[in-house]
PDB file of N, CA and C in Angstrom:
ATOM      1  N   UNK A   1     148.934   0.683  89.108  1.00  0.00           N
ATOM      2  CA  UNK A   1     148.430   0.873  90.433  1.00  0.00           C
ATOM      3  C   UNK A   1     148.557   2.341  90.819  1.00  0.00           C
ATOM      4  N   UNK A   2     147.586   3.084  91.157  1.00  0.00           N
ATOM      5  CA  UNK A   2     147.749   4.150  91.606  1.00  0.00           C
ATOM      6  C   UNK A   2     147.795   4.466  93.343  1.00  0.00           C
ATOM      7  N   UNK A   3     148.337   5.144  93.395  1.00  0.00           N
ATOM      8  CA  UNK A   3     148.593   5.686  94.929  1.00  0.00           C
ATOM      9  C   UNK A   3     147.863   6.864  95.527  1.00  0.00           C
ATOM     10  N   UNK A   4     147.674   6.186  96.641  1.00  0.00           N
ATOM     11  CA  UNK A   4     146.896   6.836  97.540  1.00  0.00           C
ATOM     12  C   UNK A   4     147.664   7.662  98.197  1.00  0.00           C
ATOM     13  N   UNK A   5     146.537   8.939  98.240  1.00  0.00           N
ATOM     14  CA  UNK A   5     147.115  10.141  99.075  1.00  0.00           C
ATOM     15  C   UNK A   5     147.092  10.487 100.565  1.00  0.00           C
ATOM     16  N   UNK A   6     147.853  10.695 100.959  1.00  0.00           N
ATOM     17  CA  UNK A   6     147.679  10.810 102.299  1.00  0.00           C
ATOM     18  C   UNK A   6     147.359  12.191 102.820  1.00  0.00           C
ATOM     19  N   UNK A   7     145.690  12.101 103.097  1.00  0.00           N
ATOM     20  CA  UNK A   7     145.262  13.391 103.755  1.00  0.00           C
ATOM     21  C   UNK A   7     145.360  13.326 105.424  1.00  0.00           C
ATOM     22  N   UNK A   8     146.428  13.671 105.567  1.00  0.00           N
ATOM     23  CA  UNK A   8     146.596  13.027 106.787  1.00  0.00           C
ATOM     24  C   UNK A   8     147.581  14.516 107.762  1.00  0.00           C
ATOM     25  N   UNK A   9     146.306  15.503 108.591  1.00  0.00           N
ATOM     26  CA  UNK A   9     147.080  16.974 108.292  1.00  0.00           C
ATOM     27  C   UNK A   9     148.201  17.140 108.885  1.00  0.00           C
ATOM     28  N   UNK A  10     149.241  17.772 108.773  1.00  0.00           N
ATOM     29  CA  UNK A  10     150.462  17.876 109.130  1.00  0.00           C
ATOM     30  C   UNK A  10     150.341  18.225 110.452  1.00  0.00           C
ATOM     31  N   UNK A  11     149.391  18.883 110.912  1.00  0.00           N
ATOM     32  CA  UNK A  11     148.882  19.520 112.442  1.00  0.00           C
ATOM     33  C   UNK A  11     147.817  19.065 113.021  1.00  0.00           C
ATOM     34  N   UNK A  12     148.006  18.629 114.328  1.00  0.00           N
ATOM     35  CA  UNK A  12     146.698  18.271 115.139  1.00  0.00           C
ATOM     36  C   UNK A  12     145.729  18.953 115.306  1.00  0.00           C
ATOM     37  N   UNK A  13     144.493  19.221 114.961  1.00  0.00           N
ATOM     38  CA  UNK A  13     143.895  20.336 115.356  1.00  0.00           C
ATOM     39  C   UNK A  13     143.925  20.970 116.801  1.00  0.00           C
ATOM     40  N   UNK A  14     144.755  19.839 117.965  1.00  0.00           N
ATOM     41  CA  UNK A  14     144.748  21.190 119.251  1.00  0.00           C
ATOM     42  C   UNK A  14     146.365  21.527 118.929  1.00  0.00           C
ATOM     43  N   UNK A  15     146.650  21.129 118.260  1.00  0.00           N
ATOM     44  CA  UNK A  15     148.228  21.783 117.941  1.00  0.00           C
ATOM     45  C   UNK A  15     147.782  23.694 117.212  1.00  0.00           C
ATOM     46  N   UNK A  16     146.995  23.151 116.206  1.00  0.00           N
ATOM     47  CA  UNK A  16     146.598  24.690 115.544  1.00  0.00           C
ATOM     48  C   UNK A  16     145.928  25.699 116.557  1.00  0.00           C
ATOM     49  N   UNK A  17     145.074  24.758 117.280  1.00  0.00           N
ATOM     50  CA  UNK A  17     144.513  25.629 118.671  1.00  0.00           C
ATOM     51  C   UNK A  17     145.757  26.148 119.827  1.00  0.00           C
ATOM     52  N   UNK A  18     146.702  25.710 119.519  1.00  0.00           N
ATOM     53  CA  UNK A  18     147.562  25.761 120.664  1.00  0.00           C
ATOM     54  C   UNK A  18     148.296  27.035 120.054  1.00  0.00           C
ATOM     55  N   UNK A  19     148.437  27.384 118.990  1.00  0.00           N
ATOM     56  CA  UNK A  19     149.617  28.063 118.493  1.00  0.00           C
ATOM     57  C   UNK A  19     148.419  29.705 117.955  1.00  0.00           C
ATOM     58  N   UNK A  20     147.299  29.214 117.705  1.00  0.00           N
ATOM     59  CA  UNK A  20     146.690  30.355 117.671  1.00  0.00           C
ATOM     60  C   UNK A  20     146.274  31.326 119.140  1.00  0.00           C
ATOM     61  N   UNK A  21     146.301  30.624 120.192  1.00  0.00           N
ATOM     62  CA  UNK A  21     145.919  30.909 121.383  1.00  0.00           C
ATOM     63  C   UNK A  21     147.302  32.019 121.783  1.00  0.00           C
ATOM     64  N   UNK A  22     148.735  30.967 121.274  1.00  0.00           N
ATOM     65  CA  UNK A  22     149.948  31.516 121.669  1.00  0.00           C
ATOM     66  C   UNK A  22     150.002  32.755 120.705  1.00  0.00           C
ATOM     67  N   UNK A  23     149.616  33.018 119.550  1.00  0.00           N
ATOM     68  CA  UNK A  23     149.986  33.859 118.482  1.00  0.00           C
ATOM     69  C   UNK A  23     149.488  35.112 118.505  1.00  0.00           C
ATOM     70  N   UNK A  24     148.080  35.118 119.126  1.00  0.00           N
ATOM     71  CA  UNK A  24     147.453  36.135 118.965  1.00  0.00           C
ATOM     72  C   UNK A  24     147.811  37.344 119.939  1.00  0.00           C
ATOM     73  N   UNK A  25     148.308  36.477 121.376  1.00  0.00           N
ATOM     74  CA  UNK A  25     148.704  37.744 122.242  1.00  0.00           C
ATOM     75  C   UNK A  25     149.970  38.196 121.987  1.00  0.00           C
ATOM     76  N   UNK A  26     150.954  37.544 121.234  1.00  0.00           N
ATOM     77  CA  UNK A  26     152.047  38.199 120.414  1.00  0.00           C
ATOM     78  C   UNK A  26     151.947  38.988 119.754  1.00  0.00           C
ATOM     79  N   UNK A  27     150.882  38.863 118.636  1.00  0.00           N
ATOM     80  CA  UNK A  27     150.774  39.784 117.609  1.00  0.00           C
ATOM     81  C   UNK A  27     150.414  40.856 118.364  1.00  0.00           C
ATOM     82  N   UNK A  28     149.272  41.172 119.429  1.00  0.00           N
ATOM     83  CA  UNK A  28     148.565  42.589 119.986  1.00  0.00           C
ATOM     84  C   UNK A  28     150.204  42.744 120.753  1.00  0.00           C
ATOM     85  N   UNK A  29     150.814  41.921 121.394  1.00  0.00           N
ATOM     86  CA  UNK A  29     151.549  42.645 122.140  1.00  0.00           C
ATOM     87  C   UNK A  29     152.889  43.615 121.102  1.00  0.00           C
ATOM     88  N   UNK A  30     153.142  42.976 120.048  1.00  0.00           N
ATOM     89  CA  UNK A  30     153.518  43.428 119.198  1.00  0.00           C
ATOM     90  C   UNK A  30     152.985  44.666 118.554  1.00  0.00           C
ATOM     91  N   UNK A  31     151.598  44.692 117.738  1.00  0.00           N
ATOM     92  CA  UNK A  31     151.034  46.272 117.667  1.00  0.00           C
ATOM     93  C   UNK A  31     151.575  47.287 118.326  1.00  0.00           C
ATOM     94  N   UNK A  32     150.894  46.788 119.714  1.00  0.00           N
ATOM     95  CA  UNK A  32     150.797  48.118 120.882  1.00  0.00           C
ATOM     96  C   UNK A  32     151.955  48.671 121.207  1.00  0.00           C
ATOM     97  N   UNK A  33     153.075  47.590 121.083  1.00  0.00           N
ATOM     98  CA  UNK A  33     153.992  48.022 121.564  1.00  0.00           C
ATOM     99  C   UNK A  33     154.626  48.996 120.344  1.00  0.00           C
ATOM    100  N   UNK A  34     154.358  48.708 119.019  1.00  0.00           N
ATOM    101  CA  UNK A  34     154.665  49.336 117.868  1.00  0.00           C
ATOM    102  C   UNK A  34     154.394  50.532 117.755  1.00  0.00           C
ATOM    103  N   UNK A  35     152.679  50.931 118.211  1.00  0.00           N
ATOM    104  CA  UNK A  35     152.107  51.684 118.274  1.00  0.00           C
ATOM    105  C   UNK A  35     152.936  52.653 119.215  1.00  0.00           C
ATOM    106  N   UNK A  36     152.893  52.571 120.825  1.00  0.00           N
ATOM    107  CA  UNK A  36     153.880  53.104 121.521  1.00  0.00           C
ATOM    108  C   UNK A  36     155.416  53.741 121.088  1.00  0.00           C
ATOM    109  N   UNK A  37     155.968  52.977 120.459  1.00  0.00           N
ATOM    110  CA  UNK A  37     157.106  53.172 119.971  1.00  0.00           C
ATOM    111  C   UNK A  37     157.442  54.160 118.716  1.00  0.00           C
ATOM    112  N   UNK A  38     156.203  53.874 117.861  1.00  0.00           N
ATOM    113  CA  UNK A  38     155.751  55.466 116.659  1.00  0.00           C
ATOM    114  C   UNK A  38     155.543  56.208 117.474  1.00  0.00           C
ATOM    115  N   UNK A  39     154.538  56.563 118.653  1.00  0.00           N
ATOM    116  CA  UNK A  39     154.216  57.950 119.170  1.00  0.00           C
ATOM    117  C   UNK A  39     155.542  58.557 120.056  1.00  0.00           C
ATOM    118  N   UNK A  40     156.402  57.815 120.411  1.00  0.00           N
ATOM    119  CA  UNK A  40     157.449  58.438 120.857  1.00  0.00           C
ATOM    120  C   UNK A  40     158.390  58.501 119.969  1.00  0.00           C
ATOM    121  N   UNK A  41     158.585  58.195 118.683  1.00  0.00           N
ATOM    122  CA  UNK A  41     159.535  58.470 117.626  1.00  0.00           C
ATOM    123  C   UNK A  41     159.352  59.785 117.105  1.00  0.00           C
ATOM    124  N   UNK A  42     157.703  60.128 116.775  1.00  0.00           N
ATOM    125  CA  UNK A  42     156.976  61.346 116.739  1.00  0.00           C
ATOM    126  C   UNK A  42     157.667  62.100 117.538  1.00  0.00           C
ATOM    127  N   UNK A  43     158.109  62.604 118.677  1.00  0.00           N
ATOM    128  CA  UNK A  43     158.137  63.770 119.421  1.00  0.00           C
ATOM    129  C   UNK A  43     159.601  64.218 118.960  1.00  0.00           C
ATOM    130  N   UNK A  44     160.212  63.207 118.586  1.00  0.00           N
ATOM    131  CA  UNK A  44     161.561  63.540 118.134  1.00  0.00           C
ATOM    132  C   UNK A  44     161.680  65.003 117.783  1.00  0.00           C
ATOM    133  N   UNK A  45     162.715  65.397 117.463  1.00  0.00           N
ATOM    134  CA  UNK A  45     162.997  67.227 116.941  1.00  0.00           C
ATOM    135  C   UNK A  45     162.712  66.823 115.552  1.00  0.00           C
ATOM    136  N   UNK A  46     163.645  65.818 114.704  1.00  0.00           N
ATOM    137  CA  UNK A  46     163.192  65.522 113.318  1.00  0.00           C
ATOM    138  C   UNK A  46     162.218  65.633 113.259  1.00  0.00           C
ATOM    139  N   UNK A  47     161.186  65.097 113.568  1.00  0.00           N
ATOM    140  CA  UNK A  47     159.494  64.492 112.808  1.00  0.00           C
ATOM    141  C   UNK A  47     159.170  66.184 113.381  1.00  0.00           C
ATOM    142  N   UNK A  48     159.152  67.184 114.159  1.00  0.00           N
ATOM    143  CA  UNK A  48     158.804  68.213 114.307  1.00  0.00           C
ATOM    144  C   UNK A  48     158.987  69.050 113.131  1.00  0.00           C
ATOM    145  N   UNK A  49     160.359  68.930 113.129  1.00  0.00           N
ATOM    146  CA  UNK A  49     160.589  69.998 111.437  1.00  0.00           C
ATOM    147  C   UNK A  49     160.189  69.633 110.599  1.00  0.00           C
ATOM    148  N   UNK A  50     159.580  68.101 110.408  1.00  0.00           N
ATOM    149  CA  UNK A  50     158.962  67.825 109.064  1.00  0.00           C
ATOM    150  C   UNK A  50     157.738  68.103 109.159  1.00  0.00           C
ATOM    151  N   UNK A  51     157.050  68.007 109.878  1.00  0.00           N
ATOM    152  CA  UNK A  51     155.956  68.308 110.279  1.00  0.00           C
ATOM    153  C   UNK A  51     155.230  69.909 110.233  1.00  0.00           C
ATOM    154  N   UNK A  52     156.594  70.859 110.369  1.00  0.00           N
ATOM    155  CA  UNK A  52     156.163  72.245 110.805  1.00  0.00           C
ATOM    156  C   UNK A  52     156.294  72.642 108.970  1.00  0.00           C
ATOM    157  N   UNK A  53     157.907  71.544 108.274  1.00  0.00           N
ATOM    158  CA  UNK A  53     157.751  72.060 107.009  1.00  0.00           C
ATOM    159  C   UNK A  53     156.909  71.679 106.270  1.00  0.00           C
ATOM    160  N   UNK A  54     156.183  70.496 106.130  1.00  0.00           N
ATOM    161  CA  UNK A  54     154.754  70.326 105.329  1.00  0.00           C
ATOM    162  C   UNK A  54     153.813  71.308 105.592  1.00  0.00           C
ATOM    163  N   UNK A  55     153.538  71.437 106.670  1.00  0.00           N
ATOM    164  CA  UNK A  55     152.874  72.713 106.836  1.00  0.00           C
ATOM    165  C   UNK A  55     152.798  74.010 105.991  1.00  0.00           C
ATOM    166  N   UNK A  56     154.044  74.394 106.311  1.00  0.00           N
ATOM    167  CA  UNK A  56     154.571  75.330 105.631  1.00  0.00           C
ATOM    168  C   UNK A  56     154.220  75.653 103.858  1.00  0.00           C
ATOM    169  N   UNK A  57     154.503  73.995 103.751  1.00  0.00           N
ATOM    170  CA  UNK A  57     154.584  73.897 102.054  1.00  0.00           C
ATOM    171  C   UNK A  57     152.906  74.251 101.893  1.00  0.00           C
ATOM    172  N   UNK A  58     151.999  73.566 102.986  1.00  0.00           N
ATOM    173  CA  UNK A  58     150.307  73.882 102.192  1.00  0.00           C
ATOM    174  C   UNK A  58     150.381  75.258 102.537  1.00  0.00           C
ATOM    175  N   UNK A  59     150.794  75.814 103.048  1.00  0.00           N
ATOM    176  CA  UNK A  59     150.182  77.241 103.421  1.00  0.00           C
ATOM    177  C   UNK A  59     150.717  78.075 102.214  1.00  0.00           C
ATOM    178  N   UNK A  60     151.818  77.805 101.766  1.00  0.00           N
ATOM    179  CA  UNK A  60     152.770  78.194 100.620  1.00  0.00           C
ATOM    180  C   UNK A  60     151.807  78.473  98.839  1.00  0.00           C
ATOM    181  N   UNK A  61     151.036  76.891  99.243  1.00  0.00           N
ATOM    182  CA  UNK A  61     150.444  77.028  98.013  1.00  0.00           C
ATOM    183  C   UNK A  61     148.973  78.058  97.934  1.00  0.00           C
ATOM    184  N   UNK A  62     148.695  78.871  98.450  1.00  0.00           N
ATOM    185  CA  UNK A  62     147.871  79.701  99.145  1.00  0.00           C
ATOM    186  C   UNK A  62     148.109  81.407  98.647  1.00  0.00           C
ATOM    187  N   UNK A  63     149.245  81.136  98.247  1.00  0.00           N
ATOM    188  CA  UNK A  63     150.166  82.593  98.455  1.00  0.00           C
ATOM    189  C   UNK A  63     150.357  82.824  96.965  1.00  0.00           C
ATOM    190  N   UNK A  64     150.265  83.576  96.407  1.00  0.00           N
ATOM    191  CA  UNK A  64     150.369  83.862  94.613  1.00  0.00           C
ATOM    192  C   UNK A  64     152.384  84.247  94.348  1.00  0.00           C
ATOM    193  N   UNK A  65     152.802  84.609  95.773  1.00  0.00           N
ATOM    194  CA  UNK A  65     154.258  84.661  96.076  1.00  0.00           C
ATOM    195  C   UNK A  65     154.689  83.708  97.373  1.00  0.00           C
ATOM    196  N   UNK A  66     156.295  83.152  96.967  1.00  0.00           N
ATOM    197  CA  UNK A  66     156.646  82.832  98.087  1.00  0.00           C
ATOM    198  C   UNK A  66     156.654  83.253  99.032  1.00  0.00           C
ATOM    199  N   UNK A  67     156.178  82.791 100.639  1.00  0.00           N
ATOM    200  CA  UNK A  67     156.781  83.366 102.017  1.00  0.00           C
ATOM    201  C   UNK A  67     158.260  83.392 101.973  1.00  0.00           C
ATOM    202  N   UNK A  68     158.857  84.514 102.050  1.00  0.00           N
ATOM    203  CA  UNK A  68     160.438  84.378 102.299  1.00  0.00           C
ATOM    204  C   UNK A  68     160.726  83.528 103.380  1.00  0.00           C
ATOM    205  N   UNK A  69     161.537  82.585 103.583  1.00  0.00           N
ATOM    206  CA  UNK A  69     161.978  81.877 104.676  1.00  0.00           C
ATOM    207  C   UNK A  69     162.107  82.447 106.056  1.00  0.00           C
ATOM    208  N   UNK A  70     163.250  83.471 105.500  1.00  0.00           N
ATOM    209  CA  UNK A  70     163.711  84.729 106.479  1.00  0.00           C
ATOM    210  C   UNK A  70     163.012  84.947 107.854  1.00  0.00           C
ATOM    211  N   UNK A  71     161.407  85.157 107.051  1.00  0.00           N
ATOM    212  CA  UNK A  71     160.129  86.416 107.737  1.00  0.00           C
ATOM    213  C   UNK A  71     159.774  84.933 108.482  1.00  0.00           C
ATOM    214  N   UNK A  72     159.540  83.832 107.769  1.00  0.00           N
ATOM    215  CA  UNK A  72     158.490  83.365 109.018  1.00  0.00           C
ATOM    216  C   UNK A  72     158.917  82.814 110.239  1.00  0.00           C
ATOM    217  N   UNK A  73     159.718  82.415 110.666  1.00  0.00           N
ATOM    218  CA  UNK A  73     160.060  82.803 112.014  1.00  0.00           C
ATOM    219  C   UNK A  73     159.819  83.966 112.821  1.00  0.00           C
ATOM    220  N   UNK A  74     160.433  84.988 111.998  1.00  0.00           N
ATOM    221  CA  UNK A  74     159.675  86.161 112.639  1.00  0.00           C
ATOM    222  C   UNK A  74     158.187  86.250 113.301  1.00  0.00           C
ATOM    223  N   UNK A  75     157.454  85.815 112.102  1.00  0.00           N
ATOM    224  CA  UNK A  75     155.588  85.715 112.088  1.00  0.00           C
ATOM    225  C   UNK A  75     155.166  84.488 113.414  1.00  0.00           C
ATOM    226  N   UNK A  76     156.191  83.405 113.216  1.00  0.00           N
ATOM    227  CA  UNK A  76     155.551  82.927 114.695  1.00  0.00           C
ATOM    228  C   UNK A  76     155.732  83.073 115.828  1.00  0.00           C
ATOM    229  N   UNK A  77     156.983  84.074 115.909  1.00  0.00           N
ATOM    230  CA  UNK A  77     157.539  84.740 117.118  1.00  0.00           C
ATOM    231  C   UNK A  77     156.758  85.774 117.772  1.00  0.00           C
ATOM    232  N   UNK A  78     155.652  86.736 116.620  1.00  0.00           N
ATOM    233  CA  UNK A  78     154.551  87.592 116.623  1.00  0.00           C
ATOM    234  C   UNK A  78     153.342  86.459 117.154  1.00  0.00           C
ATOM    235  N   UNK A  79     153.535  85.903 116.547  1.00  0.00           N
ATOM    236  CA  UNK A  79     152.141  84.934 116.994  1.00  0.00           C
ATOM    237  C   UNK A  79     152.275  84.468 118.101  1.00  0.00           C
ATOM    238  N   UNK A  80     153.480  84.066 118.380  1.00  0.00           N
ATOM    239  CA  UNK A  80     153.351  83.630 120.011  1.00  0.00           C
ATOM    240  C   UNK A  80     153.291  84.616 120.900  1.00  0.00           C
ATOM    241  N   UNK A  81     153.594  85.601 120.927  1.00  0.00           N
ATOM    242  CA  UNK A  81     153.632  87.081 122.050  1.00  0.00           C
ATOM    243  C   UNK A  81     152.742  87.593 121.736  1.00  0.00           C
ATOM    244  N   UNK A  82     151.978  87.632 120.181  1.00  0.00           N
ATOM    245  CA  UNK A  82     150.899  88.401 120.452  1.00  0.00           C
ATOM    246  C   UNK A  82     149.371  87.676 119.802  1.00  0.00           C
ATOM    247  N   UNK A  83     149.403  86.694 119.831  1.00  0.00           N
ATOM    248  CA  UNK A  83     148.248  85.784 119.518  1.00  0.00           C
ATOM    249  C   UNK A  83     147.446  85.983 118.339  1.00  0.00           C
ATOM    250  N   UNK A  84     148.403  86.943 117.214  1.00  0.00           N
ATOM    251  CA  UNK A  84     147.810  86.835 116.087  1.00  0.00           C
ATOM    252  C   UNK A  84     148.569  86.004 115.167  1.00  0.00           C
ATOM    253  N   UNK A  85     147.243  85.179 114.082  1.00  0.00           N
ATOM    254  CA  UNK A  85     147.825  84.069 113.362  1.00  0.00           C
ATOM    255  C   UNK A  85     148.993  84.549 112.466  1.00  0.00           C
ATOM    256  N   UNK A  86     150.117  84.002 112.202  1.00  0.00           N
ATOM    257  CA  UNK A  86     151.292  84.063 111.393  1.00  0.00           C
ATOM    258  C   UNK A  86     151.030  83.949 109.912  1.00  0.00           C
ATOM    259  N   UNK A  87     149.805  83.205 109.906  1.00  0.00           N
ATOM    260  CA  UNK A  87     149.945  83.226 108.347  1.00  0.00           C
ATOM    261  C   UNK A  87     148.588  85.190 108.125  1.00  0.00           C
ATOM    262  N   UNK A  88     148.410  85.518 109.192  1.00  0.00           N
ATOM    263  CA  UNK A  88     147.817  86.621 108.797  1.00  0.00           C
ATOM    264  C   UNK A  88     148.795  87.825 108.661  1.00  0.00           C
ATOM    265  N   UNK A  89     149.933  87.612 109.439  1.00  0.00           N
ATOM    266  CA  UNK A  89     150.891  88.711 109.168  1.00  0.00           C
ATOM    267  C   UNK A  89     151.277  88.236 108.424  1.00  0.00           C
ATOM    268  N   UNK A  90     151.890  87.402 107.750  1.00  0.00           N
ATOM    269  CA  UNK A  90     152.162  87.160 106.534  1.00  0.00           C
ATOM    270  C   UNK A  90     151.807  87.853 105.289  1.00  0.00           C
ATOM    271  N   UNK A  91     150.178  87.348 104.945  1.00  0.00           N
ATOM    272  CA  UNK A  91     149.445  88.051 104.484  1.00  0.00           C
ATOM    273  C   UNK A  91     149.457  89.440 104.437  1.00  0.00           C
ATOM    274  N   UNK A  92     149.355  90.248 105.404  1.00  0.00           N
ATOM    275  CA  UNK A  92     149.659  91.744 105.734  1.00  0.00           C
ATOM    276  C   UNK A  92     150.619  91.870 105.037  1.00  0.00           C
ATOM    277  N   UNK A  93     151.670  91.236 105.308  1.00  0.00           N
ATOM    278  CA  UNK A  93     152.852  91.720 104.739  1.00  0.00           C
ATOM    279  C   UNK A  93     153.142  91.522 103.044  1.00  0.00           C
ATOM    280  N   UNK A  94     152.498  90.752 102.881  1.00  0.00           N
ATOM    281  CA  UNK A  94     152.692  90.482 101.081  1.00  0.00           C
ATOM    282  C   UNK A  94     151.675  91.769 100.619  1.00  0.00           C
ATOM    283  N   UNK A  95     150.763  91.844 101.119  1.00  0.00           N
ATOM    284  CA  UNK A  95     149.566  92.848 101.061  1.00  0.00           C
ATOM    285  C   UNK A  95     150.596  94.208 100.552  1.00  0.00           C
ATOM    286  N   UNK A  96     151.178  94.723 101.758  1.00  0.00           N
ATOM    287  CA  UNK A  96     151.581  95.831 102.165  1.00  0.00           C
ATOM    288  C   UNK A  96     152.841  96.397 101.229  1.00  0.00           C
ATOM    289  N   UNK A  97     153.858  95.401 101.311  1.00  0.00           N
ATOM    290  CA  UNK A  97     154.978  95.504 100.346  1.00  0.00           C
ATOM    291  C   UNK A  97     155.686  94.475  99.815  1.00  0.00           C
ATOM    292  N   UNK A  98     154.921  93.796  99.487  1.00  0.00           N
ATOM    293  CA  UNK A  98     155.259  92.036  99.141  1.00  0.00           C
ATOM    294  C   UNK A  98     156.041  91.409  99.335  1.00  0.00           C
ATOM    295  N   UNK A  99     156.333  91.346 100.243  1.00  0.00           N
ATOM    296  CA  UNK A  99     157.591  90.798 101.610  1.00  0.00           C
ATOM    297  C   UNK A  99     158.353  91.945 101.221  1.00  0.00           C
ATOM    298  N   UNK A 100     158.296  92.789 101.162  1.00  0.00           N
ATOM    299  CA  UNK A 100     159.415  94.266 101.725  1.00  0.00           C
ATOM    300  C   UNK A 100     160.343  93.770 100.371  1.00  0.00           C
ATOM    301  N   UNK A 101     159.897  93.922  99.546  1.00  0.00           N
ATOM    302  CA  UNK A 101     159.963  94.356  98.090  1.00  0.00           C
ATOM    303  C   UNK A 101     160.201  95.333  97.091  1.00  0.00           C
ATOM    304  N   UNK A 102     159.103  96.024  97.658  1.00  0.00           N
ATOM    305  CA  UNK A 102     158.908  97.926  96.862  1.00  0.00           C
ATOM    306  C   UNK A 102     160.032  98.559  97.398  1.00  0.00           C
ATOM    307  N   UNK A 103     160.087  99.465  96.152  1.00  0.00           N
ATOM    308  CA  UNK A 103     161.746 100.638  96.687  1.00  0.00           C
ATOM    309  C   UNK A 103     161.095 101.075  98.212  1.00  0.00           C
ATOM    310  N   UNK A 104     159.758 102.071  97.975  1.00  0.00           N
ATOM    311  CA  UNK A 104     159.881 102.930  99.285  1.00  0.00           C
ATOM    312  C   UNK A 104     159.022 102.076 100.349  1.00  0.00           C
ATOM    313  N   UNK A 105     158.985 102.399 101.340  1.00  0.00           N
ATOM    314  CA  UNK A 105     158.614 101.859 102.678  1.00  0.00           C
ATOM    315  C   UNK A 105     157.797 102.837 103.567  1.00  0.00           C
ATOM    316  N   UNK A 106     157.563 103.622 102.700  1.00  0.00           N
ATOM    317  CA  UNK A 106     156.641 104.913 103.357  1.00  0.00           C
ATOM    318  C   UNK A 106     155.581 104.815 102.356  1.00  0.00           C
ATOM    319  N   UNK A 107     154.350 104.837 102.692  1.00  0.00           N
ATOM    320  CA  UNK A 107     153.029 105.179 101.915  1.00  0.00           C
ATOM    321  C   UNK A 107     152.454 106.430 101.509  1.00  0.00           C
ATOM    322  N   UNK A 108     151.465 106.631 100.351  1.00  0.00           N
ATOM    323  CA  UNK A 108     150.974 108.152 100.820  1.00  0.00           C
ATOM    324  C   UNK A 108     150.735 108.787 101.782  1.00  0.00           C
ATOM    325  N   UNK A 109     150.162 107.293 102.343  1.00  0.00           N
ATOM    326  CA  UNK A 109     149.150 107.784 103.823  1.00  0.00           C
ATOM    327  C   UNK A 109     149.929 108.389 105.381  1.00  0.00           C
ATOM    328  N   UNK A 110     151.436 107.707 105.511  1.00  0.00           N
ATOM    329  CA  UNK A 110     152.294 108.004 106.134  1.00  0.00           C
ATOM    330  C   UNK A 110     152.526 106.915 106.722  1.00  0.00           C
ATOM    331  N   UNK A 111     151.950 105.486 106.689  1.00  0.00           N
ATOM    332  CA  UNK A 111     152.179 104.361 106.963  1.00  0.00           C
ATOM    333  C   UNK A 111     153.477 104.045 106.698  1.00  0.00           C
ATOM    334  N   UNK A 112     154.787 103.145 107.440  1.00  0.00           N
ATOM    335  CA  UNK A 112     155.943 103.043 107.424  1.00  0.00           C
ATOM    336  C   UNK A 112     156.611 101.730 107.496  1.00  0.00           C
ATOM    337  N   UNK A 113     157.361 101.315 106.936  1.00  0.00           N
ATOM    338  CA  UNK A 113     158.327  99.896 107.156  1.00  0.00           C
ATOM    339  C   UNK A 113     157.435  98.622 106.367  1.00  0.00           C
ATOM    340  N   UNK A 114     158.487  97.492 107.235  1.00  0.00           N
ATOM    341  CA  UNK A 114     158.273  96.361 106.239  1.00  0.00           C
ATOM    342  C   UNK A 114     156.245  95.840 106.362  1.00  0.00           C
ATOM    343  N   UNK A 115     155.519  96.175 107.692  1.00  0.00           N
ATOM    344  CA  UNK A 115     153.917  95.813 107.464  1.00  0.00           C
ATOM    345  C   UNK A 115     153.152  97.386 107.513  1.00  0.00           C
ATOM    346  N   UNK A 116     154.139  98.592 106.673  1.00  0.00           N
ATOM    347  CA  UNK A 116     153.236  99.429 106.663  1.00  0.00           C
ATOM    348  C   UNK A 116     152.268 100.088 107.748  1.00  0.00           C
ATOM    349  N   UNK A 117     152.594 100.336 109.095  1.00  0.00           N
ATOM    350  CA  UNK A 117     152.069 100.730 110.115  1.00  0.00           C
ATOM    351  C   UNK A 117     152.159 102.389 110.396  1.00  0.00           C
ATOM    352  N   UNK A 118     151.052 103.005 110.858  1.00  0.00           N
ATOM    353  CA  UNK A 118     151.477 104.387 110.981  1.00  0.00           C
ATOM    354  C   UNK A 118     152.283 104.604 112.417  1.00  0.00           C
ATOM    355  N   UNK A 119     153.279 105.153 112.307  1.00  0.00           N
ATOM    356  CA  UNK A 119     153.716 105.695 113.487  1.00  0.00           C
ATOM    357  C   UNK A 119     153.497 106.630 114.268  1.00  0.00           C
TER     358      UNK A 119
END
């Protein structure tokens, strides 16, 4: 004798209606609130320095020499007072004496110091 199966569903179909109705505004309220909760984790000081050092690292690969650590602070301290880009003094400066590198610091021309400027 074989036995019969009982298709008989474990859930009422307004039971499944009932729990999808309940589920779904959980889940969005869940997202959003997730969502909310990353963008203010973001502002943190951490996620800033990681953020400023990835940066750092693409601009890095750009450069045929390292940016000395040292200088770039310096370069965005220039950039903020004087609204030129940091990675252009930078540049200048690898240009000039490859991060202040070379013995002398005076040019033929009479240009002077670490970005070579005439005085």
């Amino acid at each position: 004798m074989t036995k019969k199966k009982n298709n008989k569903p474990m859930l009422s179909p307004a039971t499944k209606l009932g729990m999808i109705a309940l589920l779904i505004p959980i889940a969005i309220t869940v997202y959003v609130l997730t969502f909310f909760a990353w963008k203010e984790l973001q502002t943190l000081p951490i996620f800033e320095k990681l953020v400023q050092q990835k940066a750092i690292e693409e601009i890095q690969q750009h450069f045929d020499m390292k940016i000395p650590e040292q200088y770039i602070p310096v370069y965005v301290a220039a950039e903020e007072k004087y609204g030129v880009p940091w990675t252009l003094l930078a540049a200048h400066h690898r240009i000039e004496t490859r991060f202040s590198t070379v013995k002398s610091m005076v040019s033929s021309a009479g240009a002077e110091g670490h970005m070579q400027v005439r005085p």
